[in-house]
C-alpha atoms as a PDB file:
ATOM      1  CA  UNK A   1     -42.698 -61.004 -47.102  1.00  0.00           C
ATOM      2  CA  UNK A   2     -40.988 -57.481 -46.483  1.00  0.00           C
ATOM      3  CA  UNK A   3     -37.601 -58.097 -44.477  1.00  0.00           C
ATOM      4  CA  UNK A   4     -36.516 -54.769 -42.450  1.00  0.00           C
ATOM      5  CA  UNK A   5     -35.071 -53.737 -39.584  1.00  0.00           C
ATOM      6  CA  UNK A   6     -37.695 -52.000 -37.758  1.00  0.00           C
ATOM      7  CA  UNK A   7     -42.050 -52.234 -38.479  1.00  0.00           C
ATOM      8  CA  UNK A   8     -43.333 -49.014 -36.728  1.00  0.00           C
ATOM      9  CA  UNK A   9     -47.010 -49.692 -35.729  1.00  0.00           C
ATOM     10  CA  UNK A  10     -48.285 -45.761 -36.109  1.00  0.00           C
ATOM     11  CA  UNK A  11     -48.253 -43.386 -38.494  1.00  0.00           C
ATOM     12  CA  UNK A  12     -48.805 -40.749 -35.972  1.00  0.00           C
ATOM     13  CA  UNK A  13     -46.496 -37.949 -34.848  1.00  0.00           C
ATOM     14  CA  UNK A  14     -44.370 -40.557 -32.634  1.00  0.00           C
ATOM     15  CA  UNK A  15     -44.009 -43.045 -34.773  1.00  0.00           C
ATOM     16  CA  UNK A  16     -42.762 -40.612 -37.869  1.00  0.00           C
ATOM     17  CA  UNK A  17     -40.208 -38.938 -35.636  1.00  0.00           C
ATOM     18  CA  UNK A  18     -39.222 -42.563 -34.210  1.00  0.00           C
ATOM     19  CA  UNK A  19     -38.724 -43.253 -38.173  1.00  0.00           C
ATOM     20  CA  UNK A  20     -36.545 -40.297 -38.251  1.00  0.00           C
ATOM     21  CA  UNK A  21     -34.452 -41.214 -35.653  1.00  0.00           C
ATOM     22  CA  UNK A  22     -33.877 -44.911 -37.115  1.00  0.00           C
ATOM     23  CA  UNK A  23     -33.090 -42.795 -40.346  1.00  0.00           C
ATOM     24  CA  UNK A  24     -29.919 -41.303 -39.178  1.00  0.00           C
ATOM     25  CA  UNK A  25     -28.250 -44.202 -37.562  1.00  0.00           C
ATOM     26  CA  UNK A  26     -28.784 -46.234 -40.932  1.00  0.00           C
ATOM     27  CA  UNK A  27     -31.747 -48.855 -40.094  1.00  0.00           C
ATOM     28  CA  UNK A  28     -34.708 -49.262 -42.249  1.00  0.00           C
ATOM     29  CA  UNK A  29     -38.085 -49.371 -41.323  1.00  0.00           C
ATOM     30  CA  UNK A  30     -41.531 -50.074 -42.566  1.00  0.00           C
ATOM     31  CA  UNK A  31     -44.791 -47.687 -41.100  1.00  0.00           C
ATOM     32  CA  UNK A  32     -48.144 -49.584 -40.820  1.00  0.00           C
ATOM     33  CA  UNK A  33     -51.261 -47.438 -39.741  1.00  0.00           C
ATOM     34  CA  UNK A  34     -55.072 -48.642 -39.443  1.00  0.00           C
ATOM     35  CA  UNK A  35     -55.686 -44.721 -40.721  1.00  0.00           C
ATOM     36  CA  UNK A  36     -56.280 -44.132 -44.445  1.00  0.00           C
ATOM     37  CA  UNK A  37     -53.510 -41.035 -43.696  1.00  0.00           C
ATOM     38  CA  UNK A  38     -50.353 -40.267 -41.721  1.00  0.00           C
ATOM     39  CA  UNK A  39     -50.221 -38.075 -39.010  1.00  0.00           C
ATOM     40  CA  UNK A  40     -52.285 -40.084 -36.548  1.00  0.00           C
ATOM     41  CA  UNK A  41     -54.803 -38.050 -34.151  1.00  0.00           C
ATOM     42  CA  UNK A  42     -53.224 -34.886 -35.158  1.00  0.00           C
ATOM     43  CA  UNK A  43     -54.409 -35.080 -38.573  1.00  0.00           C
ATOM     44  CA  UNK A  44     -57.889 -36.836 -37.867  1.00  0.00           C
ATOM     45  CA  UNK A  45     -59.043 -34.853 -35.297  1.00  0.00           C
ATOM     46  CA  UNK A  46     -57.680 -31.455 -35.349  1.00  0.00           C
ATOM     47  CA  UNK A  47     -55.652 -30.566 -38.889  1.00  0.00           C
ATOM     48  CA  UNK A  48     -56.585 -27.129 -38.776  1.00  0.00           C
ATOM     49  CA  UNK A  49     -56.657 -26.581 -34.668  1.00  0.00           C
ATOM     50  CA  UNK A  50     -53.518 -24.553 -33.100  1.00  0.00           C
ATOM     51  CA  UNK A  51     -50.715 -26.545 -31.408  1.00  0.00           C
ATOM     52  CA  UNK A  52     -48.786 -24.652 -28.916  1.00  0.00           C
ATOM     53  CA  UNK A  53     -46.927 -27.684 -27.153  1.00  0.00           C
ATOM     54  CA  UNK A  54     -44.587 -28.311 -29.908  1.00  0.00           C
ATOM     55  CA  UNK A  55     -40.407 -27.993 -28.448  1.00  0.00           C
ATOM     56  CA  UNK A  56     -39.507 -24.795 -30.226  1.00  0.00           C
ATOM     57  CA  UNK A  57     -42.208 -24.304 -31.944  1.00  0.00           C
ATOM     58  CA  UNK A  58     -44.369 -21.816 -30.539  1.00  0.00           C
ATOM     59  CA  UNK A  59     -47.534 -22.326 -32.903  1.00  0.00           C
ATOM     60  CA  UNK A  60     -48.229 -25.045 -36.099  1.00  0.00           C
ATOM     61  CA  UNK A  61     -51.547 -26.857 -36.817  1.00  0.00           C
ATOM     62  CA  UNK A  62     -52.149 -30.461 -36.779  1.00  0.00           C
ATOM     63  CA  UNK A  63     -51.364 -30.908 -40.849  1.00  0.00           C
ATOM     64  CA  UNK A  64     -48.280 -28.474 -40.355  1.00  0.00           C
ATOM     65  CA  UNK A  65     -46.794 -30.835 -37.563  1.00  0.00           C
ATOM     66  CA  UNK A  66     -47.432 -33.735 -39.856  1.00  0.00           C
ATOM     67  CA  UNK A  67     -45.400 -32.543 -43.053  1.00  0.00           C
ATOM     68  CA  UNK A  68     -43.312 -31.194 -41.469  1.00  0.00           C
ATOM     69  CA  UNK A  69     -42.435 -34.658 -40.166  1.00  0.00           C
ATOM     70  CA  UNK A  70     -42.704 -36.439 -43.452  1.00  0.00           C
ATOM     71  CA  UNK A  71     -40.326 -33.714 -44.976  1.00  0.00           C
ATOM     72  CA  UNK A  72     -38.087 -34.793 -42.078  1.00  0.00           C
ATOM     73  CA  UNK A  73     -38.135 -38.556 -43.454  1.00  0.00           C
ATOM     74  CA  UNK A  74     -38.844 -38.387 -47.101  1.00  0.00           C
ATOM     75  CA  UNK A  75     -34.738 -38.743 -47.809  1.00  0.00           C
ATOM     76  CA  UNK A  76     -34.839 -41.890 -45.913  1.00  0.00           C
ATOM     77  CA  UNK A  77     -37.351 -43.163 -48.616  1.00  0.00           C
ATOM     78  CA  UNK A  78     -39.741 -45.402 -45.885  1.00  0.00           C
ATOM     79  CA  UNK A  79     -43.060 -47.245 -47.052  1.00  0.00           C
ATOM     80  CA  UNK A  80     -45.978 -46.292 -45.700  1.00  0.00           C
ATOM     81  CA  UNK A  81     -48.623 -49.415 -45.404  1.00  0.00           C
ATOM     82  CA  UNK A  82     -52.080 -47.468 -44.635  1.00  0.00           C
ATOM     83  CA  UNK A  83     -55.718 -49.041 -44.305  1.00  0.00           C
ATOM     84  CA  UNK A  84     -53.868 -52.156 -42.569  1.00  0.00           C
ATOM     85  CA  UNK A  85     -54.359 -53.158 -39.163  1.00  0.00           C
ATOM     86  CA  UNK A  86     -51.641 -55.398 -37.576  1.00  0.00           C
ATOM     87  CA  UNK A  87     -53.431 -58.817 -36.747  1.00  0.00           C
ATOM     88  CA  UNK A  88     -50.926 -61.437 -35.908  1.00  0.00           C
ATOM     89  CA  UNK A  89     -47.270 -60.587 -34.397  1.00  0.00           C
ATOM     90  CA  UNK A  90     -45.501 -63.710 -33.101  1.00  0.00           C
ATOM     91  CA  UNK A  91     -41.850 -64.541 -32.194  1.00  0.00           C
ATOM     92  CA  UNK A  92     -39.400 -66.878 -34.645  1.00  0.00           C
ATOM     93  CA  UNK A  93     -36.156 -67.118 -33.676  1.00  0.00           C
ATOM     94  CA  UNK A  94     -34.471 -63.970 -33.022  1.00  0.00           C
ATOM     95  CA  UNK A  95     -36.778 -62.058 -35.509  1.00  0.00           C
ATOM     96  CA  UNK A  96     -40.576 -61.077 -35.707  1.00  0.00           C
ATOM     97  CA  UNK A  97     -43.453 -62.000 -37.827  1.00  0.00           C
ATOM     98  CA  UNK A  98     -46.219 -59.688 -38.380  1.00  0.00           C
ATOM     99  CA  UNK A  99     -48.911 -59.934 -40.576  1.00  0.00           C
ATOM    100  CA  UNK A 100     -51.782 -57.079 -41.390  1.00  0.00           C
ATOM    101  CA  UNK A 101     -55.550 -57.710 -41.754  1.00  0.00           C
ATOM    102  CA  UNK A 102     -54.757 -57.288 -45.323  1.00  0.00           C
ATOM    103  CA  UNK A 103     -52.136 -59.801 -45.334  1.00  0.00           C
ATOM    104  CA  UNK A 104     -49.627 -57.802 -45.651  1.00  0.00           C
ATOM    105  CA  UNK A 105     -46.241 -60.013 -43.532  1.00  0.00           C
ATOM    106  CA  UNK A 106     -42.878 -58.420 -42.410  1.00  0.00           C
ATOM    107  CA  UNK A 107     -40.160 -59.966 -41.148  1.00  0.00           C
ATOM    108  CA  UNK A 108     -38.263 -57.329 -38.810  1.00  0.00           C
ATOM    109  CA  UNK A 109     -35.405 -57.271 -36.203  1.00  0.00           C
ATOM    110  CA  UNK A 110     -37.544 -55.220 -33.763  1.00  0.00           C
ATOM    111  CA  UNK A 111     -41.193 -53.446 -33.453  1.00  0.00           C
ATOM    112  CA  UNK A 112     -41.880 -50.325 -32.269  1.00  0.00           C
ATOM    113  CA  UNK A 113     -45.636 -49.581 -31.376  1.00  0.00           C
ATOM    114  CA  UNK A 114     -46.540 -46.123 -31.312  1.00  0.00           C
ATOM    115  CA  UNK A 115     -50.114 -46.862 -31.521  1.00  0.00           C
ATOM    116  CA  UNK A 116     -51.062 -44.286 -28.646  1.00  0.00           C
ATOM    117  CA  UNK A 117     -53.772 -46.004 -27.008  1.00  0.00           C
ATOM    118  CA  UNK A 118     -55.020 -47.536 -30.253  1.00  0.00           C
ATOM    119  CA  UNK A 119     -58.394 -46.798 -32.113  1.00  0.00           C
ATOM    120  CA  UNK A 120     -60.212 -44.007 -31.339  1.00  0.00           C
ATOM    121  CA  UNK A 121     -63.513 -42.171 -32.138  1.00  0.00           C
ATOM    122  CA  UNK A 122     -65.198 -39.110 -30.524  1.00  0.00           C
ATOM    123  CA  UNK A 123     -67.776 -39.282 -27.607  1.00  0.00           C
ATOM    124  CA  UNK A 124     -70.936 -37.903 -29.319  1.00  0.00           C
ATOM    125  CA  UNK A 125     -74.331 -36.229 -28.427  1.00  0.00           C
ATOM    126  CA  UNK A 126     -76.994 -38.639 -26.566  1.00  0.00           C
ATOM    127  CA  UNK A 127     -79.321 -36.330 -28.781  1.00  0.00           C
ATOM    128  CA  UNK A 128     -80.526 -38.936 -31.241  1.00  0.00           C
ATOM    129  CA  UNK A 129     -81.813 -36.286 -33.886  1.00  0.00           C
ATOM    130  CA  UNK A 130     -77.811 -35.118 -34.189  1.00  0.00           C
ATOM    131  CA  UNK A 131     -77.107 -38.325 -36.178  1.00  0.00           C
ATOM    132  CA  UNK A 132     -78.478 -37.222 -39.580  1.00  0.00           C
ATOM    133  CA  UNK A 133     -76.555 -33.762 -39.295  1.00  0.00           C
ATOM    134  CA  UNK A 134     -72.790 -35.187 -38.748  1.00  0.00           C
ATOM    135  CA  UNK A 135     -71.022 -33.981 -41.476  1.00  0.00           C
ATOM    136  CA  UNK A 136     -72.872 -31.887 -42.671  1.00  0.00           C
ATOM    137  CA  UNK A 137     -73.342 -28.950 -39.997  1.00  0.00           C
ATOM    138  CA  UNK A 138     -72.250 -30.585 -36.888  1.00  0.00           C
ATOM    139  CA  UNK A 139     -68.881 -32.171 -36.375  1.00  0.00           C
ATOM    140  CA  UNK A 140     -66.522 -33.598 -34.044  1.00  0.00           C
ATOM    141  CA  UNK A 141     -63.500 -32.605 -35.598  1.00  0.00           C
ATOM    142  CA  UNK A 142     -62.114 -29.773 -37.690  1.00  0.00           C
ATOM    143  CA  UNK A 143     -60.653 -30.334 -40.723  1.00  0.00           C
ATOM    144  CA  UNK A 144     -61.345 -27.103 -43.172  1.00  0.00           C
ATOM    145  CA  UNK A 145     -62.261 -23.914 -40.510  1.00  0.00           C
ATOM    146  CA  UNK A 146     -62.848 -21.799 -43.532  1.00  0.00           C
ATOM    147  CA  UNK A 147     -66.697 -23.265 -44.208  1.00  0.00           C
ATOM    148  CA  UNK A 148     -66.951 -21.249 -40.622  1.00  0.00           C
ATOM    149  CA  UNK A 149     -66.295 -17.878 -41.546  1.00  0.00           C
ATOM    150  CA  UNK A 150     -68.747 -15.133 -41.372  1.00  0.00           C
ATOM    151  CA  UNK A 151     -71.664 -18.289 -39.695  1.00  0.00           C
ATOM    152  CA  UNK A 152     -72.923 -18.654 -36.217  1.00  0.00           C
ATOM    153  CA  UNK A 153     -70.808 -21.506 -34.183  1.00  0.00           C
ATOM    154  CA  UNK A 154     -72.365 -23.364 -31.366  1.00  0.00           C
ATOM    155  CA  UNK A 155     -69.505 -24.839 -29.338  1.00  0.00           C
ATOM    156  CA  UNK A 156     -70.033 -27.939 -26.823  1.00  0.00           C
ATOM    157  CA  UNK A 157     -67.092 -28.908 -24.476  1.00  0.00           C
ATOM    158  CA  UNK A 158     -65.325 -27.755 -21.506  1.00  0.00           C
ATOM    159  CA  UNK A 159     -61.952 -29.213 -22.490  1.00  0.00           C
ATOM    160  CA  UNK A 160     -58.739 -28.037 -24.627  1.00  0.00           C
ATOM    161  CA  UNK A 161     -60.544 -28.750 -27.718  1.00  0.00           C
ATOM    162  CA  UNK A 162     -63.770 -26.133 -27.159  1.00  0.00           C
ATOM    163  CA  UNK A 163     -61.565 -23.502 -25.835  1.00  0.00           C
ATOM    164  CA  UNK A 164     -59.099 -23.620 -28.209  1.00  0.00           C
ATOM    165  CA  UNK A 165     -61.724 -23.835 -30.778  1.00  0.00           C
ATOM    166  CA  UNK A 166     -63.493 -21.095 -29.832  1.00  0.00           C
ATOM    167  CA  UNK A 167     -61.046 -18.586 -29.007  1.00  0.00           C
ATOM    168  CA  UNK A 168     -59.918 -19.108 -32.983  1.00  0.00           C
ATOM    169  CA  UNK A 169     -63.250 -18.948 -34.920  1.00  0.00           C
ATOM    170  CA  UNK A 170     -64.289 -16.188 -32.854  1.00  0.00           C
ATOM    171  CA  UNK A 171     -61.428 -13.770 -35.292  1.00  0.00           C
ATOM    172  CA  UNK A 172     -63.986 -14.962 -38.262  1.00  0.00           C
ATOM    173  CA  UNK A 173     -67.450 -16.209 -36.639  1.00  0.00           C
ATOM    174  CA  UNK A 174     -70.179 -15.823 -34.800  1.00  0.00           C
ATOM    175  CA  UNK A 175     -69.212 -18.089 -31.976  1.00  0.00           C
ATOM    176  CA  UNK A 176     -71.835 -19.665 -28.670  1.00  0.00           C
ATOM    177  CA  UNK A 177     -69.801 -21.851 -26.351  1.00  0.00           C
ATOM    178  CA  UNK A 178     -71.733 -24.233 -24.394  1.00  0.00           C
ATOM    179  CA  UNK A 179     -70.444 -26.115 -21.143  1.00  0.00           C
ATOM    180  CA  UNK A 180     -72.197 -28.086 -18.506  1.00  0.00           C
ATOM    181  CA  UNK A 181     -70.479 -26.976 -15.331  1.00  0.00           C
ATOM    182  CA  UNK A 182     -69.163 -23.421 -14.398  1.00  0.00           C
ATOM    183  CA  UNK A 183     -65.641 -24.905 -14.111  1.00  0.00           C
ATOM    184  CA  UNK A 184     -63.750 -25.744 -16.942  1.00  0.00           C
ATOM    185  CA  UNK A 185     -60.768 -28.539 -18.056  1.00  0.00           C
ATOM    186  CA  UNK A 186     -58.845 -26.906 -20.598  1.00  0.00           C
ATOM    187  CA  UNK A 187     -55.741 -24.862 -19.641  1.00  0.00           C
ATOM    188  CA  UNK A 188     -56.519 -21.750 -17.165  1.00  0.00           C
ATOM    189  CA  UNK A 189     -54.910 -19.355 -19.796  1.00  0.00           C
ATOM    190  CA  UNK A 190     -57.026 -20.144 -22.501  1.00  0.00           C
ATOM    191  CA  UNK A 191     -60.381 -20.608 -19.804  1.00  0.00           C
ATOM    192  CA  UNK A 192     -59.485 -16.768 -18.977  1.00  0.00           C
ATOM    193  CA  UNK A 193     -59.176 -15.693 -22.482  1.00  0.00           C
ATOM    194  CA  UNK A 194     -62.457 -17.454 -23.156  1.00  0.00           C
ATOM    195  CA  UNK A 195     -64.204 -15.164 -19.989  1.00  0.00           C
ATOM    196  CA  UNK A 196     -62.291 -11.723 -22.110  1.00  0.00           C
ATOM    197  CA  UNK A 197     -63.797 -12.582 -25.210  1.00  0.00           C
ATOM    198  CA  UNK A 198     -66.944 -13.346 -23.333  1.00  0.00           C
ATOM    199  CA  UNK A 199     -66.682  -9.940 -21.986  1.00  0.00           C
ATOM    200  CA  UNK A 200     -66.177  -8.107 -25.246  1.00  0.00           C
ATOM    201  CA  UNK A 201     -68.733 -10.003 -26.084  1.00  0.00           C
ATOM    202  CA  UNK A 202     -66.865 -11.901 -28.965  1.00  0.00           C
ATOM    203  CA  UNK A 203     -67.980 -15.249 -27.412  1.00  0.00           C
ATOM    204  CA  UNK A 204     -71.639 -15.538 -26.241  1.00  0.00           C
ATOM    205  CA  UNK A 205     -70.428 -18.041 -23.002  1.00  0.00           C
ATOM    206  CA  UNK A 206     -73.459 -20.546 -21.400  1.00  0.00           C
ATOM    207  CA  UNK A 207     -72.519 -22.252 -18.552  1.00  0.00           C
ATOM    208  CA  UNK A 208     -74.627 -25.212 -16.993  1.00  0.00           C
ATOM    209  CA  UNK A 209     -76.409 -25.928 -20.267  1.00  0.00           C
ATOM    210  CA  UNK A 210     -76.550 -28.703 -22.550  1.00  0.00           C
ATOM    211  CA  UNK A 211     -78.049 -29.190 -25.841  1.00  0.00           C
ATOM    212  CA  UNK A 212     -81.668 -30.656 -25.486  1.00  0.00           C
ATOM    213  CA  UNK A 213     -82.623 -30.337 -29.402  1.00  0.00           C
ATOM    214  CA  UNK A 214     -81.658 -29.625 -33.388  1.00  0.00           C
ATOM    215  CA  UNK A 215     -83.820 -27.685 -34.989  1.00  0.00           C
ATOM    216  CA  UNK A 216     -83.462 -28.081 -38.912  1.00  0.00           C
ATOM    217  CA  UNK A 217     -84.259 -29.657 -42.210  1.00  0.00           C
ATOM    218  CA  UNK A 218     -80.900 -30.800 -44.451  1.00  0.00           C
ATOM    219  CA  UNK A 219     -79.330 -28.553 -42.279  1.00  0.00           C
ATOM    220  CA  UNK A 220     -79.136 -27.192 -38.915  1.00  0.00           C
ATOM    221  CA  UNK A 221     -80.927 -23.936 -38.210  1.00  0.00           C
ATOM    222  CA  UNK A 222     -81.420 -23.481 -34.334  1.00  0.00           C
ATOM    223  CA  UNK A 223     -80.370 -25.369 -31.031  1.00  0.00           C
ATOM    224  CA  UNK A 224     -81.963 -26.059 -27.631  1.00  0.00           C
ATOM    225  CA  UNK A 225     -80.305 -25.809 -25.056  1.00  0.00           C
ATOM    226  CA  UNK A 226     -81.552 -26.262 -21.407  1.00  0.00           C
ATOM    227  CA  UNK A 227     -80.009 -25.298 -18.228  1.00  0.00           C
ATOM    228  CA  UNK A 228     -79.842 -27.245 -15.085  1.00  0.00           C
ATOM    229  CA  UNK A 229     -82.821 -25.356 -13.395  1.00  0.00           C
ATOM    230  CA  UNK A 230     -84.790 -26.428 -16.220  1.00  0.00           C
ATOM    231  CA  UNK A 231     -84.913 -23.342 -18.304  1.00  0.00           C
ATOM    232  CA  UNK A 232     -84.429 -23.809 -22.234  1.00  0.00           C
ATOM    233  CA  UNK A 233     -82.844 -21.374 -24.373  1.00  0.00           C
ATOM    234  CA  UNK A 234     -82.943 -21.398 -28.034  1.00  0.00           C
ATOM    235  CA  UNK A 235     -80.026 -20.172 -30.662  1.00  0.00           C
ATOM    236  CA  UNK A 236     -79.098 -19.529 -34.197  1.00  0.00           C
ATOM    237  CA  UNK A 237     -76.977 -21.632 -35.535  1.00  0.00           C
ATOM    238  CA  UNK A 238     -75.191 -22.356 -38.685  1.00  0.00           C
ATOM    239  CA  UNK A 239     -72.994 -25.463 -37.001  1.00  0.00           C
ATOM    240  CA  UNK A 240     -72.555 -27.508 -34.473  1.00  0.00           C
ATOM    241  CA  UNK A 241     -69.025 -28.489 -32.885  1.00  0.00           C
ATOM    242  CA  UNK A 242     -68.625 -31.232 -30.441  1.00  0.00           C
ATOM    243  CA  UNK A 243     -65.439 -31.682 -28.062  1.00  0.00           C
ATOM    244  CA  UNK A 244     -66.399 -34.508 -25.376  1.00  0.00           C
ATOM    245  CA  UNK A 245     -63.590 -36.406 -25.656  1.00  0.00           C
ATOM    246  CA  UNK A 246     -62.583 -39.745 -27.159  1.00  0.00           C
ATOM    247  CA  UNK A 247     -63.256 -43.191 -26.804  1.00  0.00           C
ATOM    248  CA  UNK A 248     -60.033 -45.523 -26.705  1.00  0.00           C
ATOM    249  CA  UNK A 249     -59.503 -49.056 -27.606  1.00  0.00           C
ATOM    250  CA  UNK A 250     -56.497 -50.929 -27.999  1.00  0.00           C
ATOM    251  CA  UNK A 251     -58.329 -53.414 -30.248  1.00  0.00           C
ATOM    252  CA  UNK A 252     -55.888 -56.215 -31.403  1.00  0.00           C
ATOM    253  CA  UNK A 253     -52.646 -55.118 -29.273  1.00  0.00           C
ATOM    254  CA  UNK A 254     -54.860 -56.942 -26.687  1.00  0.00           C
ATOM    255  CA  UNK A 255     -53.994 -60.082 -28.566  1.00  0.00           C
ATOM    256  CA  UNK A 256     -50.541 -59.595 -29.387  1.00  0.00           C
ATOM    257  CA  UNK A 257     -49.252 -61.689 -26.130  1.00  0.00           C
ATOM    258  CA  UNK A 258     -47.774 -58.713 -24.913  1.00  0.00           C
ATOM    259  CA  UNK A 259     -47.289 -58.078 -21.247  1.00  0.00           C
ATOM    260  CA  UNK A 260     -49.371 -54.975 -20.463  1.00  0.00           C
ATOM    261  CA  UNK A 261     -50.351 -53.399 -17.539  1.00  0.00           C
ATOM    262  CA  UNK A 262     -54.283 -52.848 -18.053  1.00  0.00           C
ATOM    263  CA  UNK A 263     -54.719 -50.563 -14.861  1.00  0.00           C
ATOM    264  CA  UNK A 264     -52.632 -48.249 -16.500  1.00  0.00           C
ATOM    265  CA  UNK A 265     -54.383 -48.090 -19.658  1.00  0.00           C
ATOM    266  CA  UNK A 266     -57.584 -46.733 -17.751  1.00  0.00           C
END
């Protein structure tokens, strides 16, 4: 059994600095994530995307954030306990036992969970034929943005994610951005930056369509998209990106005994 002060439940950005600040007033800690990497959503979902909410840091990526964390920690030499899932976390005495799903026990003074809102995994097309393209030429996530440059992008999404997106693979690609509704969810800077590169035609922009069809054989070669009156446009394209979100579960915190408050968790 590993005996240390604190088991951090997250390997996402939280739960590294959270290690960091342990660090420097001389507790130990364990990290346990149910990721096969550190960094959390960051690194899973958006590696290569822009972050521009970072305290005095005016621009990193996802991956930058994330070693840039672990550089902040490596002195402290902390273990890092990936692929594990935390199971079982009961009260004995004035300590806690927690076991993994691959058996994996600590014996700790405190917990800190910095598990977001737990699992996740990206709301995906209702288009059934997009299943034997994921990752290959469509994708929920970014993780290498060079296999874009100098190909034709169609972008799906109204959010952060799509605009964001976008507005950086348009300096390198060929880029379509498709949204359902006129209005938009992502930040009003980047929705108006979006409309310029629209403008300067850097950004082909389709409002009230969504994607009806894939055209291709091993790999995509066209989409269908089809407005809300009913007419269908077709495109060249060399990928598909898809930003509708995630879905969250908590998964096994549910069964932890802790006192949570579900309506907030909606």
């Amino acid at each position: 059994m590993n005996k240390t002060d604190v088991l951090i439940i997250g390997a996402g950005p939280t739960g590294l600095f959270c290690a960091h600040q342990l660090g420097i007033i001389g507790l130990t800690c364990e990290i346990v994530d149910n990721l096969d990497k550190v960094g959390g959503q960051c690194i899973e979902l958006y590696p290569d995307k822009p972050i521009y909410d970072i305290p005095a840091i005016p621009e990193c990526t996802g991956e930058e954030l994330t070693n840039n964390l672990l550089k902040q920690i490596k002195p402290f030499n902390f273990n890092f306990h990936l692929n594990q899932r935390v199971e079982e976390l009961k009260k004995v005495n004035d300590r806690w036992h927690v076991k993994t799903n691959a058996n994996k026990e600590f014996d700790v003074a405190s917990i800190v969970i910095a598990g977001g809102v737990g699992s996740f995994e990206p709301r995906k097309f209702p288009v059934k034929e997009c299943e034997k393209f994921e990752g290959n030429s469509l994708f929920y996530s970014v993780k290498d943005k060079t296999i874009f440059k100098d190909k034709t992008i169609s972008i799906f999404g109204g959010g952060d994610s799509a605009l964001d997106w976008a507005i950086e693979l348009s300096n390198t690609s060929k880029v379509n951005l498709i949204h359902r509704r006129d209005g938009f969810s992502g930040m009003e800077a980047s929705v108006q930056k979006v409309k310029e590169l629209n403008d300067q035609g850097k950004i082909n922009l389709y409002t009230k369509y969504q994607l009806d069809s894939v055209v291709g054989e091993d790999k995509i070669d066209t989409v269908k998209i089809k407005h809300d009156e009913g007419e269908l446009k077709e495109i060249k394209s060399d990928y598909i990106l898809g930003f509708f979100g995630l879905i969250m579960q908590l998964g096994p915190i549910l069964d932890w005994g802790l006192n949570i408050n579900k309506k907030q968790l909606k």
